[in-house]
PDB file of N, CA and C in Angstrom:
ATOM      1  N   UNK A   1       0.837  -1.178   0.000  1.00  0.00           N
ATOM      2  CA  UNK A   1       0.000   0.000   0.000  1.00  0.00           C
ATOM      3  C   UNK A   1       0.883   1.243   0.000  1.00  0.00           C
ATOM      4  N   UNK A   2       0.309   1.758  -0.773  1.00  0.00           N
ATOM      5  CA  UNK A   2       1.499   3.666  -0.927  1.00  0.00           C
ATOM      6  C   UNK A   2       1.005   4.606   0.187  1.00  0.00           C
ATOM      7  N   UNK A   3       1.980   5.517   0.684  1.00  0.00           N
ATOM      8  CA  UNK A   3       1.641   6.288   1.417  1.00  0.00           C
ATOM      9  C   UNK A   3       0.876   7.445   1.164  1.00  0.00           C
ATOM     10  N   UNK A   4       0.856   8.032   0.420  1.00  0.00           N
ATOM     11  CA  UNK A   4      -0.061   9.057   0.026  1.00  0.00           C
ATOM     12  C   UNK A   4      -0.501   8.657  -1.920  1.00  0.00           C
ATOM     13  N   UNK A   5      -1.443   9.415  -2.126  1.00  0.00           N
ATOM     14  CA  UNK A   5      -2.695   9.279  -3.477  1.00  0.00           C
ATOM     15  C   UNK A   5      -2.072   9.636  -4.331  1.00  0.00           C
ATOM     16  N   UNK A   6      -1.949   8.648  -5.526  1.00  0.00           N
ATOM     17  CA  UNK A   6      -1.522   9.255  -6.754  1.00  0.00           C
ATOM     18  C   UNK A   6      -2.611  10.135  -7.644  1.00  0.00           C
ATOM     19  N   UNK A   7      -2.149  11.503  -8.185  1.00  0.00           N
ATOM     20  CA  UNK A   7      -3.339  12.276  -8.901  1.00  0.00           C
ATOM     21  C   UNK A   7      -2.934  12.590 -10.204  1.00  0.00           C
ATOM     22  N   UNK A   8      -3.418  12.092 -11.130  1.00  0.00           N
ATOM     23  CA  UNK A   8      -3.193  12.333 -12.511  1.00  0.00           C
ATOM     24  C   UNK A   8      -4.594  13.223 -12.908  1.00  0.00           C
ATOM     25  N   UNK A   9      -4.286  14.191 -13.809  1.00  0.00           N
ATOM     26  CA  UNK A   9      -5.642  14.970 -14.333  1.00  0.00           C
ATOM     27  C   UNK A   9      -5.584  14.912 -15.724  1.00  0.00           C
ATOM     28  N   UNK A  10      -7.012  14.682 -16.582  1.00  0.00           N
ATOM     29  CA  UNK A  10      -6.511  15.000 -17.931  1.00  0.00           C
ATOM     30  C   UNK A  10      -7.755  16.460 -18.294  1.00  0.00           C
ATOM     31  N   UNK A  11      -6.597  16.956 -18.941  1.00  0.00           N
ATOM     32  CA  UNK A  11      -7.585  18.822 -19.103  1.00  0.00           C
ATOM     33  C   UNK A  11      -7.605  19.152 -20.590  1.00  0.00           C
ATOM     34  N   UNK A  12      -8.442  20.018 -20.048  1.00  0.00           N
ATOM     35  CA  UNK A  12      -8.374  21.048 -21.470  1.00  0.00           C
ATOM     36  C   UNK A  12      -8.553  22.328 -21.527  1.00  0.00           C
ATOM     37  N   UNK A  13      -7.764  23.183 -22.018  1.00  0.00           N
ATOM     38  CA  UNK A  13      -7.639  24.590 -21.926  1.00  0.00           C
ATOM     39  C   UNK A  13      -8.302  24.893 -23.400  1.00  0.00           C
ATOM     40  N   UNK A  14      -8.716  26.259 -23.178  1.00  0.00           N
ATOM     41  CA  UNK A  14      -9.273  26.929 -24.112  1.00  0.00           C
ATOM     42  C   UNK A  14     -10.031  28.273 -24.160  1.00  0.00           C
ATOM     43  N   UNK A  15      -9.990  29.043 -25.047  1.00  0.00           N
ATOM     44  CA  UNK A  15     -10.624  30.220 -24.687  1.00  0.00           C
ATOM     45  C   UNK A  15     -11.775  30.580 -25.077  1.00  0.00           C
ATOM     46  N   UNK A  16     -12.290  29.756 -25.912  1.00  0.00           N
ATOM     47  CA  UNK A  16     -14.018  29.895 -26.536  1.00  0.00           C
ATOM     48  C   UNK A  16     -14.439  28.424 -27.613  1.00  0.00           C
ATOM     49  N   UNK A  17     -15.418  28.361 -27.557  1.00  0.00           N
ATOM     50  CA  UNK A  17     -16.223  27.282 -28.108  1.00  0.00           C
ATOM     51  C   UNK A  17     -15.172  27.883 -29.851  1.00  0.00           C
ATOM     52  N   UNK A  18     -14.611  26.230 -30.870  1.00  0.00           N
ATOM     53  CA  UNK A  18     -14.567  26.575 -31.886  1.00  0.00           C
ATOM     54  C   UNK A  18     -13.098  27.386 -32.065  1.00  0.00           C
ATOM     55  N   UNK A  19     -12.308  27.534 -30.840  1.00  0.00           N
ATOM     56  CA  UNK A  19     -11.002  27.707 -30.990  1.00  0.00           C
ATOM     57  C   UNK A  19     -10.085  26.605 -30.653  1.00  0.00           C
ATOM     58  N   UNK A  20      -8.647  26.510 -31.046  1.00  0.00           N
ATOM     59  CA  UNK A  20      -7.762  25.748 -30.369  1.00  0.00           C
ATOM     60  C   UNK A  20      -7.764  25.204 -29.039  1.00  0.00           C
ATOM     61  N   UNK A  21      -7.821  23.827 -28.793  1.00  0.00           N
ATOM     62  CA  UNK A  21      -8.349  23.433 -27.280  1.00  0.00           C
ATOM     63  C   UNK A  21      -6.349  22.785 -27.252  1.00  0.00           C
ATOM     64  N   UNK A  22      -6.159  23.003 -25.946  1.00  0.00           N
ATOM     65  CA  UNK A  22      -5.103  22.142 -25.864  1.00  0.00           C
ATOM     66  C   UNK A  22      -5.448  21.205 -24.644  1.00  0.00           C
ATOM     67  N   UNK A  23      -5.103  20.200 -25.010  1.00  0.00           N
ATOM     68  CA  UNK A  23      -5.798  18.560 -24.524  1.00  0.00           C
ATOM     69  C   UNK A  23      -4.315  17.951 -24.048  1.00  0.00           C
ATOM     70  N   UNK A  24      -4.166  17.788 -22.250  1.00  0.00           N
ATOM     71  CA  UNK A  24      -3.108  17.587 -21.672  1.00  0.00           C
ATOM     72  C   UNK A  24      -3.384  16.079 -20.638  1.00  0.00           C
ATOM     73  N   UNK A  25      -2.298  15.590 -19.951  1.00  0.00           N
ATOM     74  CA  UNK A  25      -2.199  15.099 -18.518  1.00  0.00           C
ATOM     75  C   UNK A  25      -1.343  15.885 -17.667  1.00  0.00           C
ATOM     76  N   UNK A  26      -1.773  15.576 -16.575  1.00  0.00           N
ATOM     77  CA  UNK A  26      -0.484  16.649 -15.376  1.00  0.00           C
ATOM     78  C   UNK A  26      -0.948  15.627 -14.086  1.00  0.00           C
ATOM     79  N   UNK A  27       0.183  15.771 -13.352  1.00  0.00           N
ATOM     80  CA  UNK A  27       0.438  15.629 -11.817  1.00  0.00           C
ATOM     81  C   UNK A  27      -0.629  16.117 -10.905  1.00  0.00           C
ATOM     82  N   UNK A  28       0.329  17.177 -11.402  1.00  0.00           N
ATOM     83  CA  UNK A  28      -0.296  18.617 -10.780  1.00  0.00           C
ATOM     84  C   UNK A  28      -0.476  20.006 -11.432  1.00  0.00           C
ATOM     85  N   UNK A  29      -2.107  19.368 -11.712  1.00  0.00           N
ATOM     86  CA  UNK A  29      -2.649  20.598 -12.729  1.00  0.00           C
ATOM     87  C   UNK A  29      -2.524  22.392 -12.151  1.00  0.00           C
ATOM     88  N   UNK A  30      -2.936  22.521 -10.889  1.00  0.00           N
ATOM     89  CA  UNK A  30      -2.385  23.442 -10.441  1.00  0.00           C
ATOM     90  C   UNK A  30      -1.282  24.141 -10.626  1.00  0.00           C
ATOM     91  N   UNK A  31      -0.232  23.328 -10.423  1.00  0.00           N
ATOM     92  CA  UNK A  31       1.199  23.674 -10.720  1.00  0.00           C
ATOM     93  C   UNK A  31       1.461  23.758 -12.360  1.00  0.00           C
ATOM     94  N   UNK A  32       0.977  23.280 -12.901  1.00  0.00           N
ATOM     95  CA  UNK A  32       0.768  22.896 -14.454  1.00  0.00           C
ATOM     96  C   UNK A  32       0.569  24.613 -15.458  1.00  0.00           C
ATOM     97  N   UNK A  33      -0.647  24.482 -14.571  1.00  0.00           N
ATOM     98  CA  UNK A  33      -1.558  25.874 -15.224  1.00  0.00           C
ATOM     99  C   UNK A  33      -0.919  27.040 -14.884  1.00  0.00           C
ATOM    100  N   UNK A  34      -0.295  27.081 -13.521  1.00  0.00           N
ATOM    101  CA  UNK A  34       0.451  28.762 -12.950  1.00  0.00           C
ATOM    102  C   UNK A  34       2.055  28.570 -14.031  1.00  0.00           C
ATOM    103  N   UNK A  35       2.357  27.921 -14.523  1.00  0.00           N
ATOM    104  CA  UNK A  35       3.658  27.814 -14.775  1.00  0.00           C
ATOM    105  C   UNK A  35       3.312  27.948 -16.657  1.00  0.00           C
ATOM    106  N   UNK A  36       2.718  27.340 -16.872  1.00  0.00           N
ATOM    107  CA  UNK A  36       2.434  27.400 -18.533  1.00  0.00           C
ATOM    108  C   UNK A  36       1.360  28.023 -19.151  1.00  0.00           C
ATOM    109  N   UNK A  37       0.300  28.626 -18.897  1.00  0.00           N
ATOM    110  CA  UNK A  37      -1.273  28.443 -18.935  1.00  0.00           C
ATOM    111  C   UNK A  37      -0.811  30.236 -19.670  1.00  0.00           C
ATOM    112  N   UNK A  38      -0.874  30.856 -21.067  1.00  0.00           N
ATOM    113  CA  UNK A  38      -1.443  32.019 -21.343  1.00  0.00           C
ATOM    114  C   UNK A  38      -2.306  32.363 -20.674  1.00  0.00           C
ATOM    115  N   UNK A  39      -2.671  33.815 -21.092  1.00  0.00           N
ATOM    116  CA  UNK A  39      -3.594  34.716 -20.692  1.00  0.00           C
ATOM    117  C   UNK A  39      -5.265  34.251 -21.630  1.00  0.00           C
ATOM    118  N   UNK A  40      -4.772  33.983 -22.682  1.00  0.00           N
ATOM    119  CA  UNK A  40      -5.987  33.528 -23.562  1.00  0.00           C
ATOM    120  C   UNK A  40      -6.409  32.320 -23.039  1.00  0.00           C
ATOM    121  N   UNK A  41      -6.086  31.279 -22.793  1.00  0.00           N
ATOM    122  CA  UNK A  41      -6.119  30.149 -22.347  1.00  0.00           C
ATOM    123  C   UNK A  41      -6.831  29.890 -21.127  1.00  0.00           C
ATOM    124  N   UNK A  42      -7.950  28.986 -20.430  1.00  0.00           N
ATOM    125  CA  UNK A  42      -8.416  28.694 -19.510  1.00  0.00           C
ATOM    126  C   UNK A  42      -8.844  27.925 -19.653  1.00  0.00           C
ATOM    127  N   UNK A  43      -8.427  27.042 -18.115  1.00  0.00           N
ATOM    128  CA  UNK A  43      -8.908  25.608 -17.787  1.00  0.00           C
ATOM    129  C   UNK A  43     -10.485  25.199 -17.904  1.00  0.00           C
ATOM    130  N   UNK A  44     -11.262  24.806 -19.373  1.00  0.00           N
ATOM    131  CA  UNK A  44     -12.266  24.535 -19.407  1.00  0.00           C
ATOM    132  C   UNK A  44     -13.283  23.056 -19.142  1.00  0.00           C
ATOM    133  N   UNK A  45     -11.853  22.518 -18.523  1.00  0.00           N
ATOM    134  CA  UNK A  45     -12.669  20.820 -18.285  1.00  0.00           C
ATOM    135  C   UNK A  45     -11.198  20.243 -17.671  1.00  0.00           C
ATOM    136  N   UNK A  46     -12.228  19.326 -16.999  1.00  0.00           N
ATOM    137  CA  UNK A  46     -10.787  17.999 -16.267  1.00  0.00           C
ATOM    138  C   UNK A  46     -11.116  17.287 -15.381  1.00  0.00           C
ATOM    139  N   UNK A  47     -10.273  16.081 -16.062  1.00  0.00           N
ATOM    140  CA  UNK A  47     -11.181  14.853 -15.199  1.00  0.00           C
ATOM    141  C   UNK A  47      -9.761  13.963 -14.341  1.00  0.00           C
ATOM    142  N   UNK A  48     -10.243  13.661 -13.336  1.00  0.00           N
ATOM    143  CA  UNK A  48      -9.518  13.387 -12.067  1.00  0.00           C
ATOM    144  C   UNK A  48      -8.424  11.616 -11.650  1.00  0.00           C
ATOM    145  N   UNK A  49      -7.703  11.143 -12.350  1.00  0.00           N
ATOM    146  CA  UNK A  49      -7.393  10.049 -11.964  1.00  0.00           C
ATOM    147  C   UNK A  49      -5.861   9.769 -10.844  1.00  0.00           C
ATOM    148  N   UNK A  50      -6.720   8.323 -10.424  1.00  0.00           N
ATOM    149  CA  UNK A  50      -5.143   7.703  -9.899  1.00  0.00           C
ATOM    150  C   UNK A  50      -4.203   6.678 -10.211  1.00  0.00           C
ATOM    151  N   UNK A  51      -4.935   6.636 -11.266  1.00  0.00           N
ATOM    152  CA  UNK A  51      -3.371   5.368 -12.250  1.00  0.00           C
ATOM    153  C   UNK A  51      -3.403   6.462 -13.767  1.00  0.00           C
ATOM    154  N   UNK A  52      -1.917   6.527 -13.728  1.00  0.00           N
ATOM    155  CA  UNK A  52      -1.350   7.420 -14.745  1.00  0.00           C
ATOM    156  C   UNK A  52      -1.399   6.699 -16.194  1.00  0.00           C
ATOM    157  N   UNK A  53      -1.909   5.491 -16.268  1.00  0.00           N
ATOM    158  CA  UNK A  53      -1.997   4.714 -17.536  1.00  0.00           C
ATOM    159  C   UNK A  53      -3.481   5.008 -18.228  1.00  0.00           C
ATOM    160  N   UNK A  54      -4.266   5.060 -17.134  1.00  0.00           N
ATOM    161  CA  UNK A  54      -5.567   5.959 -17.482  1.00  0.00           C
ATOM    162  C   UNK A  54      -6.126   6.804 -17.905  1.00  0.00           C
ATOM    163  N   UNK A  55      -5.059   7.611 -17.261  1.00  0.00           N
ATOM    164  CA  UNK A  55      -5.397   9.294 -17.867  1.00  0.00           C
ATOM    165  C   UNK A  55      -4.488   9.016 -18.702  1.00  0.00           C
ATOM    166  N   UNK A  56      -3.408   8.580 -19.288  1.00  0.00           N
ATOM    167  CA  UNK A  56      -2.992   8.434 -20.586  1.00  0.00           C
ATOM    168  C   UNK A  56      -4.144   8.113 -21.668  1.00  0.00           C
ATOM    169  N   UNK A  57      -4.844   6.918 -21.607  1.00  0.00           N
ATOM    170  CA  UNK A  57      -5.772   6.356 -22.527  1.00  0.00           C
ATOM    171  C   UNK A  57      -6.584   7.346 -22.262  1.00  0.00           C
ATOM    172  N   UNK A  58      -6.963   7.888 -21.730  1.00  0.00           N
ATOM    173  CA  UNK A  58      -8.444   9.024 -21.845  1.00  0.00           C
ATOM    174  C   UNK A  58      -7.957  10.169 -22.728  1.00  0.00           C
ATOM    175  N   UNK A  59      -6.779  10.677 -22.026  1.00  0.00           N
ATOM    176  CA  UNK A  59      -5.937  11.838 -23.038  1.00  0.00           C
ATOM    177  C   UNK A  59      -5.960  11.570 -24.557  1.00  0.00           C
ATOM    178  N   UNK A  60      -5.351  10.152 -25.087  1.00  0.00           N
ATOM    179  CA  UNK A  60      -5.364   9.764 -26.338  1.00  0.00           C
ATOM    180  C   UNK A  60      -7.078  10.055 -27.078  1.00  0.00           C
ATOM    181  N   UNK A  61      -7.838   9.469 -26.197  1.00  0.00           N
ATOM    182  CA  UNK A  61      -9.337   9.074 -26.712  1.00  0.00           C
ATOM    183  C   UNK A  61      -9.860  10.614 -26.800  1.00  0.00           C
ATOM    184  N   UNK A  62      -9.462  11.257 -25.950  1.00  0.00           N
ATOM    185  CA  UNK A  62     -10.024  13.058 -26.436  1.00  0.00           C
ATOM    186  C   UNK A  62      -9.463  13.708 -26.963  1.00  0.00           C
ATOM    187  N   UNK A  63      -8.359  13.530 -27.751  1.00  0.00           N
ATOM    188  CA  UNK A  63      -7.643  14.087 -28.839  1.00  0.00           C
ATOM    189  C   UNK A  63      -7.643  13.533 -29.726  1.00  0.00           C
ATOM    190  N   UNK A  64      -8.269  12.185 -30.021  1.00  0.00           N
ATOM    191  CA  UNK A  64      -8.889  11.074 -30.966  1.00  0.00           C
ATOM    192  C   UNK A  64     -10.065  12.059 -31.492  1.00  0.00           C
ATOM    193  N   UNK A  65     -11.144  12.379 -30.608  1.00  0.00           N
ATOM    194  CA  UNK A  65     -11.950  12.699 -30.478  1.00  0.00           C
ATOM    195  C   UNK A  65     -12.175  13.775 -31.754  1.00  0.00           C
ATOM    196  N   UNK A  66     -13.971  14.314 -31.958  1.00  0.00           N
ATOM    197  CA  UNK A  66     -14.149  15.475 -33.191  1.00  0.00           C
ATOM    198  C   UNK A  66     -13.864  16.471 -32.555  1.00  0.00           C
ATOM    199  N   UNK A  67     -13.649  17.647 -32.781  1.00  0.00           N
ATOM    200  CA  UNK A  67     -13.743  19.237 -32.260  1.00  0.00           C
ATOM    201  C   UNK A  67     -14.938  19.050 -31.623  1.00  0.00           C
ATOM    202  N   UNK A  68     -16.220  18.584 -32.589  1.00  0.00           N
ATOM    203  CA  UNK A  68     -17.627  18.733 -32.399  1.00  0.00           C
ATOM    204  C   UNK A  68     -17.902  18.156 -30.646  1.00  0.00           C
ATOM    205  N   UNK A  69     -17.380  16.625 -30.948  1.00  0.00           N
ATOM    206  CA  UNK A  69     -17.703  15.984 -29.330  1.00  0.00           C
ATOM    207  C   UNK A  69     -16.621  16.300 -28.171  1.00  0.00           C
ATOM    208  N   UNK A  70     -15.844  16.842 -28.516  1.00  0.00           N
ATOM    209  CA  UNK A  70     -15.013  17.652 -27.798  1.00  0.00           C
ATOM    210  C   UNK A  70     -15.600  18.924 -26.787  1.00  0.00           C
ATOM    211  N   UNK A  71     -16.148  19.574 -27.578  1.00  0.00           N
ATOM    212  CA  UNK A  71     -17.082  21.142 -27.363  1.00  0.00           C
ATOM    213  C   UNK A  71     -17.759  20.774 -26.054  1.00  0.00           C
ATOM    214  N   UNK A  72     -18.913  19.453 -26.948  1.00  0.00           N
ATOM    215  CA  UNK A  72     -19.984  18.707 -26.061  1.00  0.00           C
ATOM    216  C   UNK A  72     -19.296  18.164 -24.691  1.00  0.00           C
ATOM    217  N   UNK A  73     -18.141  17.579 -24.855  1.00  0.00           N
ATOM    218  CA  UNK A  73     -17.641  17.144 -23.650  1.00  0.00           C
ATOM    219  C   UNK A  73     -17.398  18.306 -22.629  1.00  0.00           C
ATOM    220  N   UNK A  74     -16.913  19.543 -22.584  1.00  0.00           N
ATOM    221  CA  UNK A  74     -16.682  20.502 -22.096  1.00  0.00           C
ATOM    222  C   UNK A  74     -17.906  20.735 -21.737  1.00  0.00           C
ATOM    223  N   UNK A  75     -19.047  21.162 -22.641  1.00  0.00           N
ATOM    224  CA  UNK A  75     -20.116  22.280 -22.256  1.00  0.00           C
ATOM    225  C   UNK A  75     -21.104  21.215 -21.020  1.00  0.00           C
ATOM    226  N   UNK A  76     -20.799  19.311 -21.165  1.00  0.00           N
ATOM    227  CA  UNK A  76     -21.120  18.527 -20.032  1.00  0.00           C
ATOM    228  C   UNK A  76     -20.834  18.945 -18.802  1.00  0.00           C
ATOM    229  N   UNK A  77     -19.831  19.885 -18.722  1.00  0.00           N
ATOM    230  CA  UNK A  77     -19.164  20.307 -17.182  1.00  0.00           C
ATOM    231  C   UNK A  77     -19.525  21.401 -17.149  1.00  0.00           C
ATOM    232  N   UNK A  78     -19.120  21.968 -17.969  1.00  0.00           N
ATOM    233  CA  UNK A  78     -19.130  23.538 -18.154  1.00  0.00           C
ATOM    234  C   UNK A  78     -19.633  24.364 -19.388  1.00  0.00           C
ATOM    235  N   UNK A  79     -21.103  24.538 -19.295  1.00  0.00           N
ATOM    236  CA  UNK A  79     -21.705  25.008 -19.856  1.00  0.00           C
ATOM    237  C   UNK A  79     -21.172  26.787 -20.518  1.00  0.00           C
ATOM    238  N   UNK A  80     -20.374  27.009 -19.797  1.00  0.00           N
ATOM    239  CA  UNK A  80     -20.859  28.279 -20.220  1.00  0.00           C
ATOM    240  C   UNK A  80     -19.275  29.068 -20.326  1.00  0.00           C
ATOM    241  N   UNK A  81     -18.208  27.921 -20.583  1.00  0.00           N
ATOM    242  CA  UNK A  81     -16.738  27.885 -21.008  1.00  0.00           C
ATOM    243  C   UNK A  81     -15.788  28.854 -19.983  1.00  0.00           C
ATOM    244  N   UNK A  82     -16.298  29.119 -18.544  1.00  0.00           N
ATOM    245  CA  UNK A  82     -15.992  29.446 -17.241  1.00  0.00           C
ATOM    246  C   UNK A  82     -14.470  28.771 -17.191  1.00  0.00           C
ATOM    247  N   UNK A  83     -13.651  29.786 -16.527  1.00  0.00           N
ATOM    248  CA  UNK A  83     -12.337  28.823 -15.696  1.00  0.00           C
ATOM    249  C   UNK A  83     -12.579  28.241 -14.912  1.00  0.00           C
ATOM    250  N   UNK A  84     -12.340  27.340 -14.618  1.00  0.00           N
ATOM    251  CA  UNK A  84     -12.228  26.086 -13.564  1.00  0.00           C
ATOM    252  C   UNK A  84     -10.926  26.133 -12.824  1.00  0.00           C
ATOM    253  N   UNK A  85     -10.187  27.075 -13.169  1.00  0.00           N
ATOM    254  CA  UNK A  85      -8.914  26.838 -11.984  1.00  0.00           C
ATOM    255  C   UNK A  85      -8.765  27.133 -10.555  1.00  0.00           C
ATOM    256  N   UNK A  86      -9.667  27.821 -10.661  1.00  0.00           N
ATOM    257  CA  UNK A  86      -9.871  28.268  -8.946  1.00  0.00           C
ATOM    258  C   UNK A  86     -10.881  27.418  -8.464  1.00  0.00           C
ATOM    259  N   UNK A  87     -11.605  26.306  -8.799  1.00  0.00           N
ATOM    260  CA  UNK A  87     -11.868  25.010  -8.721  1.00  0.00           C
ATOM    261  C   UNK A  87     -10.817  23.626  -8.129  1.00  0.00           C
ATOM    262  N   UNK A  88      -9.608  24.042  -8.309  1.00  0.00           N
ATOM    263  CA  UNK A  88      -8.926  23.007  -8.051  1.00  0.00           C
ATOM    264  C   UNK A  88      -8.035  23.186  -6.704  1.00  0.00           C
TER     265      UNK A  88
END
């Protein structure tokens, strides 16, 4: 058994429905976003794991993914393309 929780996140930044989404994994999305994250750019979705092989395959499958079901996946959380970083 490990001593403390492994946290893998897989995200997506973006600044409006129909622009460039960039589709990531991180550690530590927190640390992730203050260190790389433009001004245009905001954390519009992200989903939470603890085996890093996971959020690998999810990462692949949403960059697999259309723009179209992409959008849809976002506007599932976040309707209304809000930052989520002060969420985390």
């Amino acid at each position: 058994m490990q001593a403390h929780d492994n946290h893998y996140f897989v995200y997506i930044c973006g600044g409006e429905p129909g622009n460039n989404l960039q589709i990531g994994t991180s550690e530590n999305l927190q640390q992730h976003l203050q260190k790389g994250q433009s001004h245009t750019q905001k954390l519009v979705y992200y989903e939470h794991y603890d085996r890093e092989a996971i959020a690998l395959a999810r990462e692949k499958q949403i960059k697999e993914s259309s723009s179209n079901d992409n959008q849809k996946l976002i506007e599932s959380m976040n309707p209304n393309w809000l930052d989520l970083s002060d969420l985390l």
